[in-house]
PDB file of N, CA and C in Angstrom:
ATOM      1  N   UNK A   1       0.824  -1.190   0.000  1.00  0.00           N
ATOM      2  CA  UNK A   1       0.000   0.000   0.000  1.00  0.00           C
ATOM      3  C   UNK A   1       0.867   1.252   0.000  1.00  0.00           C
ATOM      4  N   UNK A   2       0.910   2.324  -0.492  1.00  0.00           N
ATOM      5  CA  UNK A   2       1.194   3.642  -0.730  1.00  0.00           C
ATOM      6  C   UNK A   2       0.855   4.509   0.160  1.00  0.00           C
ATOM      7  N   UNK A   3       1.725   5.100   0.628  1.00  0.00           N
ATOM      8  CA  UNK A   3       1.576   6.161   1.893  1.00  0.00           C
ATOM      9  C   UNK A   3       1.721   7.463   1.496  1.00  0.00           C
ATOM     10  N   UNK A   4       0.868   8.160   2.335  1.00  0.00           N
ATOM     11  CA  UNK A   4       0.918   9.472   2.031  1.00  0.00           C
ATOM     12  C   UNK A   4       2.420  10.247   1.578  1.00  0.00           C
ATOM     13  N   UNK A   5       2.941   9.781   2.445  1.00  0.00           N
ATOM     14  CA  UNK A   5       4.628   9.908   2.412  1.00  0.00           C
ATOM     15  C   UNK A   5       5.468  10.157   1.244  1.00  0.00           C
ATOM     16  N   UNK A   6       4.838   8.514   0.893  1.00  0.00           N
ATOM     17  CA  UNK A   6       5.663   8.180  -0.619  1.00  0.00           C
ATOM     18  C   UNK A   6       4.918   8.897  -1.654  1.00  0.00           C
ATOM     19  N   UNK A   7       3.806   9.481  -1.952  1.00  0.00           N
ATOM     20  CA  UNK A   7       3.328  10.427  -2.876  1.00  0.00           C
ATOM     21  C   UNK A   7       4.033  11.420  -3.416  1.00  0.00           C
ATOM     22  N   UNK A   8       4.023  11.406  -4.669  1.00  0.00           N
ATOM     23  CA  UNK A   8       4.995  13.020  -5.151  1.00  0.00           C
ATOM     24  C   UNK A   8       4.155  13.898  -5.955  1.00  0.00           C
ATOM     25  N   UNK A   9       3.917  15.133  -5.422  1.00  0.00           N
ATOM     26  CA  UNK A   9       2.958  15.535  -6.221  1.00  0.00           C
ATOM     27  C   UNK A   9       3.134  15.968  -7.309  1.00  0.00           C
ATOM     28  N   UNK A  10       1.706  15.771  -8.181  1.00  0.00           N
ATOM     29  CA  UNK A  10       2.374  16.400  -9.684  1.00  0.00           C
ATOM     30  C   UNK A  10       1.984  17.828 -10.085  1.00  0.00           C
ATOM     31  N   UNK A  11       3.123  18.238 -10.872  1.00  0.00           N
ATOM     32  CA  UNK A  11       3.122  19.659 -11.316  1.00  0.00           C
ATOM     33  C   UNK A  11       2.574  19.945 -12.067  1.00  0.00           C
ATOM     34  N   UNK A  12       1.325  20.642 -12.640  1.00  0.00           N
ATOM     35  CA  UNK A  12       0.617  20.813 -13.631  1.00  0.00           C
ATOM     36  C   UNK A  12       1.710  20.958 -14.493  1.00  0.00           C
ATOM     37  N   UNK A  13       1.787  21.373 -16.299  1.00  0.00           N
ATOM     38  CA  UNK A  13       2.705  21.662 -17.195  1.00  0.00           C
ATOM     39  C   UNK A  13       1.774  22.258 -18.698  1.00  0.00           C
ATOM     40  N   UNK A  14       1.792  22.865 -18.786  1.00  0.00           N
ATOM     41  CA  UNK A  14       1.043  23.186 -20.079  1.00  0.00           C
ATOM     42  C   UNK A  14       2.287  23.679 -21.285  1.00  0.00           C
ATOM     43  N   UNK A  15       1.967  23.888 -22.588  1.00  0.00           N
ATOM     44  CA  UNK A  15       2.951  24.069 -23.740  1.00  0.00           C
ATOM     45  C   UNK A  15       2.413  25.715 -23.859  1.00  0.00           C
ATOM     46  N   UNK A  16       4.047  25.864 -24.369  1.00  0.00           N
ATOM     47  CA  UNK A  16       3.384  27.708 -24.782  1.00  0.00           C
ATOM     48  C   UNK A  16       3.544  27.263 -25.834  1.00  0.00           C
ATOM     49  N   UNK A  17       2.632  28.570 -26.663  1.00  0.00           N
ATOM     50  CA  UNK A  17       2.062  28.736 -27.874  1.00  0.00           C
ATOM     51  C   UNK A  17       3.061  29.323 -28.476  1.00  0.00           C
ATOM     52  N   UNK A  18       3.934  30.601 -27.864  1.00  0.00           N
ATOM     53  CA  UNK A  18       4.855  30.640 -28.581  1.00  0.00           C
ATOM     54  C   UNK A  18       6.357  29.764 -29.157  1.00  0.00           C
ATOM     55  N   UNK A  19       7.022  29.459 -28.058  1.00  0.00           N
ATOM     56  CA  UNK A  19       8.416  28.425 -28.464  1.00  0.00           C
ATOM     57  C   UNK A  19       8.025  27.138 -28.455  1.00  0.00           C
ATOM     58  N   UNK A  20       6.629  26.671 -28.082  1.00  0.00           N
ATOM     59  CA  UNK A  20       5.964  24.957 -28.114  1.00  0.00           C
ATOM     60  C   UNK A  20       7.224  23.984 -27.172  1.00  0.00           C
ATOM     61  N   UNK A  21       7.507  25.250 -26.061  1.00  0.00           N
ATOM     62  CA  UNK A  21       8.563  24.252 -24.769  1.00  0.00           C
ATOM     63  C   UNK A  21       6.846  23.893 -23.819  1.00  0.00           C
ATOM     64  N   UNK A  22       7.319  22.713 -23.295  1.00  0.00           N
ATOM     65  CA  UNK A  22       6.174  22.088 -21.890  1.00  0.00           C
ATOM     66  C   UNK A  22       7.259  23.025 -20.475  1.00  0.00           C
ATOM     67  N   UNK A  23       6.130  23.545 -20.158  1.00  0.00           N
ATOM     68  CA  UNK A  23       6.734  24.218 -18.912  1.00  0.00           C
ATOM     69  C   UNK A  23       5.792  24.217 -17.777  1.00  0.00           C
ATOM     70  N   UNK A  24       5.742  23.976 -16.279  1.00  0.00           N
ATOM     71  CA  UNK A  24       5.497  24.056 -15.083  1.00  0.00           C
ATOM     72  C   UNK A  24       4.345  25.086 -15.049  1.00  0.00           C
ATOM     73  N   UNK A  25       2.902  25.087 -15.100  1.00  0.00           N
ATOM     74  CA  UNK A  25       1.765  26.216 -15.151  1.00  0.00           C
ATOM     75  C   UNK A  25       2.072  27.484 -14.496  1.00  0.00           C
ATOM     76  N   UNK A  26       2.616  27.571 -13.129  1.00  0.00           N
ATOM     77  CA  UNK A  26       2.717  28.673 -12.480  1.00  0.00           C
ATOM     78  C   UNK A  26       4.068  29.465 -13.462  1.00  0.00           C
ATOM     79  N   UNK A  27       4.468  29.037 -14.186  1.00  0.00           N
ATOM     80  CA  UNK A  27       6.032  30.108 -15.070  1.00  0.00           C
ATOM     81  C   UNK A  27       5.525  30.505 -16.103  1.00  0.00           C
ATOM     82  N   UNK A  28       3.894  30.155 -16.580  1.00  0.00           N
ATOM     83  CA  UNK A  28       3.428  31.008 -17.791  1.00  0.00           C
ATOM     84  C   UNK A  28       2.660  31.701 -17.175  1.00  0.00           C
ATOM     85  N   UNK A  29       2.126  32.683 -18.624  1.00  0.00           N
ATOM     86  CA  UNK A  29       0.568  33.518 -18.633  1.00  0.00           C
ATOM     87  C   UNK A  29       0.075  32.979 -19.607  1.00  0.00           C
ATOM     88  N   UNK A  30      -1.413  33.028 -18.824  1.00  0.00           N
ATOM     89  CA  UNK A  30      -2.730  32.847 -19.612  1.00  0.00           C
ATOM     90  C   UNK A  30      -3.050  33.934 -20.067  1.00  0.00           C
ATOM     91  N   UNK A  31      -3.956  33.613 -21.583  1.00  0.00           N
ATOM     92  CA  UNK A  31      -4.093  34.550 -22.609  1.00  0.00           C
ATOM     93  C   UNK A  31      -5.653  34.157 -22.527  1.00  0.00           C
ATOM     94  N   UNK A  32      -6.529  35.004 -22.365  1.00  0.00           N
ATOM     95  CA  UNK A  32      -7.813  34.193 -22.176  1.00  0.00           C
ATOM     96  C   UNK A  32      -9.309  34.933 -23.155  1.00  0.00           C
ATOM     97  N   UNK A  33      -9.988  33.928 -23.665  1.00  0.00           N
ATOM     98  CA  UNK A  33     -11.027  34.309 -24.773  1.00  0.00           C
ATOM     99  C   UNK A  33     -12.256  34.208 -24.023  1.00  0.00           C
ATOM    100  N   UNK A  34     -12.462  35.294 -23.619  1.00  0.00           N
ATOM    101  CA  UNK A  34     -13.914  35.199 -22.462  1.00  0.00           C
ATOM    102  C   UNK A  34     -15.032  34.877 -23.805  1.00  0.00           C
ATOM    103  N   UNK A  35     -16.328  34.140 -22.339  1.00  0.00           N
ATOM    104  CA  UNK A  35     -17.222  33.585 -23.494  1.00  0.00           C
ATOM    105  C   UNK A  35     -17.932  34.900 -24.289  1.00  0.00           C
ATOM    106  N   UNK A  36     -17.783  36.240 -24.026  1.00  0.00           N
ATOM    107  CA  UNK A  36     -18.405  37.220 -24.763  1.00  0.00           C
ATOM    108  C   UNK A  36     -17.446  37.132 -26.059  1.00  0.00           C
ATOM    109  N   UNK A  37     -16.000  36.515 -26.121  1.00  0.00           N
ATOM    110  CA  UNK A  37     -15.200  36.934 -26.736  1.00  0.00           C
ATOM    111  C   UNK A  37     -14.325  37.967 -26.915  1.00  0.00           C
ATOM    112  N   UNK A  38     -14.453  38.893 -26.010  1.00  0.00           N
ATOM    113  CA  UNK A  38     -12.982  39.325 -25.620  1.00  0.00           C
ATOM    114  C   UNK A  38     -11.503  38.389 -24.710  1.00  0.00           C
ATOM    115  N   UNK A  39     -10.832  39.264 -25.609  1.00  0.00           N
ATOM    116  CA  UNK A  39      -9.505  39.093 -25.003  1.00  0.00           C
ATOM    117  C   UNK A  39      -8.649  39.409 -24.191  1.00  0.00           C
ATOM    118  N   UNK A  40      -7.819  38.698 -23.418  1.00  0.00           N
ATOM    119  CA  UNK A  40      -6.956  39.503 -22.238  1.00  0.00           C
ATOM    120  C   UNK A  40      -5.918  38.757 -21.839  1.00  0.00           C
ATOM    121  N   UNK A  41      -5.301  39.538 -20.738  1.00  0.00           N
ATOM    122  CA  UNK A  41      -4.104  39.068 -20.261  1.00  0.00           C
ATOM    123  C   UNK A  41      -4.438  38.133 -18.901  1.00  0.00           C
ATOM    124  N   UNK A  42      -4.464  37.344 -18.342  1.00  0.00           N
ATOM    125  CA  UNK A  42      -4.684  36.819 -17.017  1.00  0.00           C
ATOM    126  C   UNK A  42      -3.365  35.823 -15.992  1.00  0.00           C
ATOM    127  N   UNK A  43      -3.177  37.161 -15.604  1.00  0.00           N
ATOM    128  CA  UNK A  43      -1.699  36.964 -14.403  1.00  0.00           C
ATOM    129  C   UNK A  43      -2.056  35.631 -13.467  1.00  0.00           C
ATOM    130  N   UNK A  44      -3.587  35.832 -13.047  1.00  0.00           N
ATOM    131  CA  UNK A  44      -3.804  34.797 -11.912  1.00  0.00           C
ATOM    132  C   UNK A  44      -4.467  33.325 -12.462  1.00  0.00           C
ATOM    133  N   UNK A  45      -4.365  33.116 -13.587  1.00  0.00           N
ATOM    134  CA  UNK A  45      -5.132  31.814 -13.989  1.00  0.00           C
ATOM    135  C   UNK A  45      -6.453  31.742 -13.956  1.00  0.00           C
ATOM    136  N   UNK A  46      -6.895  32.264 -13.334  1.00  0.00           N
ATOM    137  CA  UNK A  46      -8.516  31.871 -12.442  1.00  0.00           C
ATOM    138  C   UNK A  46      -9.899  32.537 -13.442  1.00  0.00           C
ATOM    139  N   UNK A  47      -9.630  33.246 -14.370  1.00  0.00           N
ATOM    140  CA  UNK A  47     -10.590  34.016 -15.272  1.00  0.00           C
ATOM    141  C   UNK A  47     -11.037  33.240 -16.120  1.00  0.00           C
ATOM    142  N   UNK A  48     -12.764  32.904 -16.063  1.00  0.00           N
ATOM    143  CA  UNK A  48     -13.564  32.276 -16.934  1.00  0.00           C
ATOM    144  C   UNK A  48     -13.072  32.159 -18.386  1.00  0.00           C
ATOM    145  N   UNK A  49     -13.330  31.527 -19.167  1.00  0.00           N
ATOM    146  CA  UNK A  49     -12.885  31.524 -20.474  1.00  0.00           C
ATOM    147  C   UNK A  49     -11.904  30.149 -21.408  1.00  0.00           C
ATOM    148  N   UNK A  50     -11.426  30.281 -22.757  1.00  0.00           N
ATOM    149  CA  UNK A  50     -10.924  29.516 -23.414  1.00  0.00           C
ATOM    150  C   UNK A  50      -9.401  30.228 -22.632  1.00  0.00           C
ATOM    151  N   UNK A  51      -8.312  29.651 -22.674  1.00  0.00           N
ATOM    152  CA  UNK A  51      -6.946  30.234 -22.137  1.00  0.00           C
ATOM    153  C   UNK A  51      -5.979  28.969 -23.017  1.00  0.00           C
ATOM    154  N   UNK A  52      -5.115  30.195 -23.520  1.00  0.00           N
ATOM    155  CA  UNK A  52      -3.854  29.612 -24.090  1.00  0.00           C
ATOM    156  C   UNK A  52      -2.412  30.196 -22.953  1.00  0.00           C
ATOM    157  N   UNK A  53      -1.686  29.101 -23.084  1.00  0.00           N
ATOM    158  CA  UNK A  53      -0.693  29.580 -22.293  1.00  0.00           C
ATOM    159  C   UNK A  53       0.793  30.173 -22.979  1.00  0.00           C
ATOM    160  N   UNK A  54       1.167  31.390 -22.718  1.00  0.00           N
ATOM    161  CA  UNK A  54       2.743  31.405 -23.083  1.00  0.00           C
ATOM    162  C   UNK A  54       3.903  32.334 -22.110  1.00  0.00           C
ATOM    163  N   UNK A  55       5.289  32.078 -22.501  1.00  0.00           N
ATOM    164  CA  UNK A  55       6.283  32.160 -21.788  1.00  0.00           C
ATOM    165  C   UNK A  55       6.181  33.987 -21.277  1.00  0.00           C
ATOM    166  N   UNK A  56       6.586  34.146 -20.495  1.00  0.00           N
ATOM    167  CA  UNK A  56       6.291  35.499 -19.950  1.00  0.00           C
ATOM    168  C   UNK A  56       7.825  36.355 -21.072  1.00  0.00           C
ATOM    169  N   UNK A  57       8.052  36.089 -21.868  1.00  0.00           N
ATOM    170  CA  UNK A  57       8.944  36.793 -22.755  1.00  0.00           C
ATOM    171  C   UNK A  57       8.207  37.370 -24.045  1.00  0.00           C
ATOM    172  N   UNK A  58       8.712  38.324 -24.209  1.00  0.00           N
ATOM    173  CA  UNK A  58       8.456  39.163 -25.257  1.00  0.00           C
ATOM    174  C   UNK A  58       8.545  38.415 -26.585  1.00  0.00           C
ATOM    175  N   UNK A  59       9.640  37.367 -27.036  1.00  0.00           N
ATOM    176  CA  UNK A  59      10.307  37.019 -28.188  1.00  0.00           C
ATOM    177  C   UNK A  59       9.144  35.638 -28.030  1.00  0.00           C
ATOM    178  N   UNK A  60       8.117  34.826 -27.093  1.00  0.00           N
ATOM    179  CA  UNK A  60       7.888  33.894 -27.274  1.00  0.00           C
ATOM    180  C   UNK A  60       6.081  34.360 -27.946  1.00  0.00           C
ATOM    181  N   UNK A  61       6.035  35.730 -27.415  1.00  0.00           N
ATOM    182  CA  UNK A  61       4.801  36.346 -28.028  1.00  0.00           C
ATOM    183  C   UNK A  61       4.958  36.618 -28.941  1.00  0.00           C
ATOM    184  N   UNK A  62       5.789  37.092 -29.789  1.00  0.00           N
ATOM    185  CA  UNK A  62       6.210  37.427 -31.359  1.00  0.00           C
ATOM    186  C   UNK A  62       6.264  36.349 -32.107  1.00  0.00           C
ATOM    187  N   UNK A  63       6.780  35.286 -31.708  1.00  0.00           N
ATOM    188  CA  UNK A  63       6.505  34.181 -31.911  1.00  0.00           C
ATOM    189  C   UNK A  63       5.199  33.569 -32.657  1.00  0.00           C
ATOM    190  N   UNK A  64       4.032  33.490 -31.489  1.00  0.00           N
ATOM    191  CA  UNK A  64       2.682  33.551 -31.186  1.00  0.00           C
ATOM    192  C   UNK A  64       1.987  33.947 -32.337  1.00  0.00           C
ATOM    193  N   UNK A  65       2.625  35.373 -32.641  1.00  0.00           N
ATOM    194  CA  UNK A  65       1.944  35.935 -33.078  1.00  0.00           C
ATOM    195  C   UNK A  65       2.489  36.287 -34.623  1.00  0.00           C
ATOM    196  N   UNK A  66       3.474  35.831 -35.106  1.00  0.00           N
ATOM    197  CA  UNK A  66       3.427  35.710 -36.138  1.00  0.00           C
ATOM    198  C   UNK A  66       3.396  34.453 -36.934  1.00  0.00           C
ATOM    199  N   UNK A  67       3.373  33.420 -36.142  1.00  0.00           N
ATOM    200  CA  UNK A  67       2.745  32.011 -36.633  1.00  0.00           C
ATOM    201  C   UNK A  67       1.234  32.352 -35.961  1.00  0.00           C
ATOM    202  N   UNK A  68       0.560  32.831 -35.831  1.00  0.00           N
ATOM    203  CA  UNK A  68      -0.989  33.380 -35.953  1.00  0.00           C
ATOM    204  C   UNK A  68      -1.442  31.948 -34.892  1.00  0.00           C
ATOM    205  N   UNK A  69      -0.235  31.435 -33.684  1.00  0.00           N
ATOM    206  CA  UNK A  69      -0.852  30.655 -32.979  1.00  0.00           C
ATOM    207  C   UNK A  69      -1.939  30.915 -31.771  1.00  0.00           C
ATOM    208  N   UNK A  70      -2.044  31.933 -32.006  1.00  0.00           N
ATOM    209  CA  UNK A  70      -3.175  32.212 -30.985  1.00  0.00           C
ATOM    210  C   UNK A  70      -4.480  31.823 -31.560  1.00  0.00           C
ATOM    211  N   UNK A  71      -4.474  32.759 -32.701  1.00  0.00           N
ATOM    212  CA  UNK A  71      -5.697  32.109 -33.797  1.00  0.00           C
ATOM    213  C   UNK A  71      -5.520  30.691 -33.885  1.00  0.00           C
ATOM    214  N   UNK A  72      -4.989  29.750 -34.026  1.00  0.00           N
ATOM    215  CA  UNK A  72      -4.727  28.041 -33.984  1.00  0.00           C
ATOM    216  C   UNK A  72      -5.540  27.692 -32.364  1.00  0.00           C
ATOM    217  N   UNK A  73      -5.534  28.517 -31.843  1.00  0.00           N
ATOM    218  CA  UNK A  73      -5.370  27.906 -29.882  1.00  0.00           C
ATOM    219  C   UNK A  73      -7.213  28.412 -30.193  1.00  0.00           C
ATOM    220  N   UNK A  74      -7.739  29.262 -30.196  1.00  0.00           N
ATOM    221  CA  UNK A  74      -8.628  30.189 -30.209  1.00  0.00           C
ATOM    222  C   UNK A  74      -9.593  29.703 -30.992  1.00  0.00           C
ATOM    223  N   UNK A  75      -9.401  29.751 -32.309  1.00  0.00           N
ATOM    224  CA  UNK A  75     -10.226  28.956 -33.453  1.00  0.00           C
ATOM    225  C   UNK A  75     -10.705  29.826 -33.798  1.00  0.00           C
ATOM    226  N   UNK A  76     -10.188  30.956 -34.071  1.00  0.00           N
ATOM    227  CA  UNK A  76     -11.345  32.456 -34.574  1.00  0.00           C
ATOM    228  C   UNK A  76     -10.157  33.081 -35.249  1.00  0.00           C
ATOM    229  N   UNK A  77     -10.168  34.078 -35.709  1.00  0.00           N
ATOM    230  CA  UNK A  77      -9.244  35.353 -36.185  1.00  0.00           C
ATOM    231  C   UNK A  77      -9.133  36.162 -34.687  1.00  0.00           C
ATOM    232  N   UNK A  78      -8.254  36.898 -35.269  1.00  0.00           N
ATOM    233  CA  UNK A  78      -7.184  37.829 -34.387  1.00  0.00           C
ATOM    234  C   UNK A  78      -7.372  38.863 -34.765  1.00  0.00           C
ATOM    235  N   UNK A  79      -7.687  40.486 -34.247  1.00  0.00           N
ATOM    236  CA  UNK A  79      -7.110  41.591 -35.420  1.00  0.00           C
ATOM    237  C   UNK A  79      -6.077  41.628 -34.692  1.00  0.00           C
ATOM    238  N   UNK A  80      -5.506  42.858 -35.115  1.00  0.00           N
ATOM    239  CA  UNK A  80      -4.183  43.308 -35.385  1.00  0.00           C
ATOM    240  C   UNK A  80      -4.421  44.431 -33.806  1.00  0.00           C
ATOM    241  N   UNK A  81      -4.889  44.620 -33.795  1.00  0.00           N
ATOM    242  CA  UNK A  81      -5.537  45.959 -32.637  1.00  0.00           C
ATOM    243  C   UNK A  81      -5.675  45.083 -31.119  1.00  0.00           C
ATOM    244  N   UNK A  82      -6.089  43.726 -31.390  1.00  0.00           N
ATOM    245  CA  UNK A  82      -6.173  43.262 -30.391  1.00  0.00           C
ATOM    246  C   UNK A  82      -4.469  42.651 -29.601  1.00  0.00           C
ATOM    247  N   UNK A  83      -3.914  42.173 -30.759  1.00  0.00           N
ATOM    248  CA  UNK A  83      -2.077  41.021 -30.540  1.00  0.00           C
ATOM    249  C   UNK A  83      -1.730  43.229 -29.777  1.00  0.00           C
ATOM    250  N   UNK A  84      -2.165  43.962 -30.334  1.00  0.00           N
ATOM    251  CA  UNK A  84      -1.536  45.256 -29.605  1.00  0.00           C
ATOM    252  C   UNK A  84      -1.994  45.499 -28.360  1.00  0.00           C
ATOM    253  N   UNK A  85      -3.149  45.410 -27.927  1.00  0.00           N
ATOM    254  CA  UNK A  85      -3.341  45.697 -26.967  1.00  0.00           C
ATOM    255  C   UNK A  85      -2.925  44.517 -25.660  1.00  0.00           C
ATOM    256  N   UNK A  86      -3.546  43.361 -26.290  1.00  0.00           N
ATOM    257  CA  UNK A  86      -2.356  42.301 -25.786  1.00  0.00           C
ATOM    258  C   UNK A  86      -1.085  42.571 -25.201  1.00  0.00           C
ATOM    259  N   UNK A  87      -0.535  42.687 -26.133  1.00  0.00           N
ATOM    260  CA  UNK A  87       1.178  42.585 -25.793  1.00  0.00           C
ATOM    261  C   UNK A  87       1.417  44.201 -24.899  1.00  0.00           C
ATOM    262  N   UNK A  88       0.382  45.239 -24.884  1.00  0.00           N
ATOM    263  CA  UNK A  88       0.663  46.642 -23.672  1.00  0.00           C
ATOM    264  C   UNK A  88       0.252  45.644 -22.317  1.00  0.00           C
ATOM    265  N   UNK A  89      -0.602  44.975 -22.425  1.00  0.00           N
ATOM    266  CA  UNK A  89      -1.488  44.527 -21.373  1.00  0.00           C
ATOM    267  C   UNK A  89      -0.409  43.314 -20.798  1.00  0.00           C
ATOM    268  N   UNK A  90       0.312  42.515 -21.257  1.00  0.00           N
ATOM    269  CA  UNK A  90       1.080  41.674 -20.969  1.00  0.00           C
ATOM    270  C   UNK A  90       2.558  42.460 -20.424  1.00  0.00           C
ATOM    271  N   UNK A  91       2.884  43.779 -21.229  1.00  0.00           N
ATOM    272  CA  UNK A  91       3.854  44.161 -20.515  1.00  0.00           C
ATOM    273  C   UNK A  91       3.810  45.021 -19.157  1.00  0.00           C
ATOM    274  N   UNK A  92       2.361  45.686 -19.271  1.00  0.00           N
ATOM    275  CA  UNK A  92       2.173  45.542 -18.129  1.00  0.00           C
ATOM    276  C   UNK A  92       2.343  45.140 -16.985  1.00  0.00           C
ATOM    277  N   UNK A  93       1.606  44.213 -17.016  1.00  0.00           N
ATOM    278  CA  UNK A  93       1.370  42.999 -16.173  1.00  0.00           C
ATOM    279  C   UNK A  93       2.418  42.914 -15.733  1.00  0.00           C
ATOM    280  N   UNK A  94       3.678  42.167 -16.600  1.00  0.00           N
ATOM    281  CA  UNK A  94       5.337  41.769 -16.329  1.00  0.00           C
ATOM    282  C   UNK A  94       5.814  42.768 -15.328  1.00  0.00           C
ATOM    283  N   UNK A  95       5.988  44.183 -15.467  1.00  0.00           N
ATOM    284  CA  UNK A  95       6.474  45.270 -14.791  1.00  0.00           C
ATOM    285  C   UNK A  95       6.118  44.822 -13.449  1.00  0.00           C
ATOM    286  N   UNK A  96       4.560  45.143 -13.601  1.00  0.00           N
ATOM    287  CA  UNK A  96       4.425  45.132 -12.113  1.00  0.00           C
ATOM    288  C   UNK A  96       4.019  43.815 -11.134  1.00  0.00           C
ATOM    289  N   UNK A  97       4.253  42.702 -11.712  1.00  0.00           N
ATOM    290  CA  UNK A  97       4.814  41.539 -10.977  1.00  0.00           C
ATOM    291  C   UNK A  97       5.873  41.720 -10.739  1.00  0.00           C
ATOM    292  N   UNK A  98       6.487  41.968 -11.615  1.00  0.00           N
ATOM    293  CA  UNK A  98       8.025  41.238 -12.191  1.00  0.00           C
ATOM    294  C   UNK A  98       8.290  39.926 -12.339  1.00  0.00           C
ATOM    295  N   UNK A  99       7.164  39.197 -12.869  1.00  0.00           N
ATOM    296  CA  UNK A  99       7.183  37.544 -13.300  1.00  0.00           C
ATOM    297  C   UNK A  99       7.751  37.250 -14.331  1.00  0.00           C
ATOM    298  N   UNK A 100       8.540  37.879 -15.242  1.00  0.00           N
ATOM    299  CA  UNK A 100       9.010  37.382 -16.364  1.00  0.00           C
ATOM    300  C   UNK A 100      10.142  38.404 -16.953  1.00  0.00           C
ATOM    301  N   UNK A 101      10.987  38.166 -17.907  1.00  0.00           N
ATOM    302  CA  UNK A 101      12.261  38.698 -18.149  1.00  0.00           C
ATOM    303  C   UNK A 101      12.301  39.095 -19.714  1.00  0.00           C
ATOM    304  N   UNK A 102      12.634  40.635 -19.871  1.00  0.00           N
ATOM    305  CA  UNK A 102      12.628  40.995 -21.171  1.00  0.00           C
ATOM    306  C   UNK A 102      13.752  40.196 -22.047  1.00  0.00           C
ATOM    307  N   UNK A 103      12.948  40.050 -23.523  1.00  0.00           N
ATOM    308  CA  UNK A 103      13.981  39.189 -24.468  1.00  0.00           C
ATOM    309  C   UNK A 103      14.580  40.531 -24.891  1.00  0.00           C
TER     310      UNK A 103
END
């Protein structure tokens, strides 16, 4: 029998969309498609919606976003107005955590 002891817990891991590395859930951001269909940035995970995950770097969103993988994750189109407001809203975010490291 298996004891509490001997248990190891497991680490969630999801893939970013931009560099397609498997990484540990808490070291990304969620990118999230609320059911109205807006878009956003979500630091804390916890916001209703479709959510794609990627690396808190600048170069893994460029990435993202010029292989149009968000649109792949999403299943809709993208404008161009939105990957912008995105990526203010994500650098945001970065600053004032400080969860992630400029490329």
């Amino acid at each position: 029998m298996a004891t509490k002891a001997g248990k190891v817990k497991k680490i969630p891991e999801r893939l970013c969309v931009g560099c397609q590395e498997k990484r540990p859930k808490k070291e990304l951001i969620r990118i999230v498609k609320s059911p109205e269909g807006e878009f956003s940035v979500d630091l804390t995970g916890k916001k209703s919606g479709r959510g794609a995950y990627i690396c808190p770097k600048q170069e893994c969103f460029e990435k993202a976003r010029k292989g149009h993988r968000l649109e792949r994750s999403f299943e809709c189109a993208i404008d161009a107005s939105v990957y912008d407001a995105l990526a203010a809203e994500l650098e945001k975010g970065l600053a004032e955590n400080g969860k992630g490291a400029k490329a």
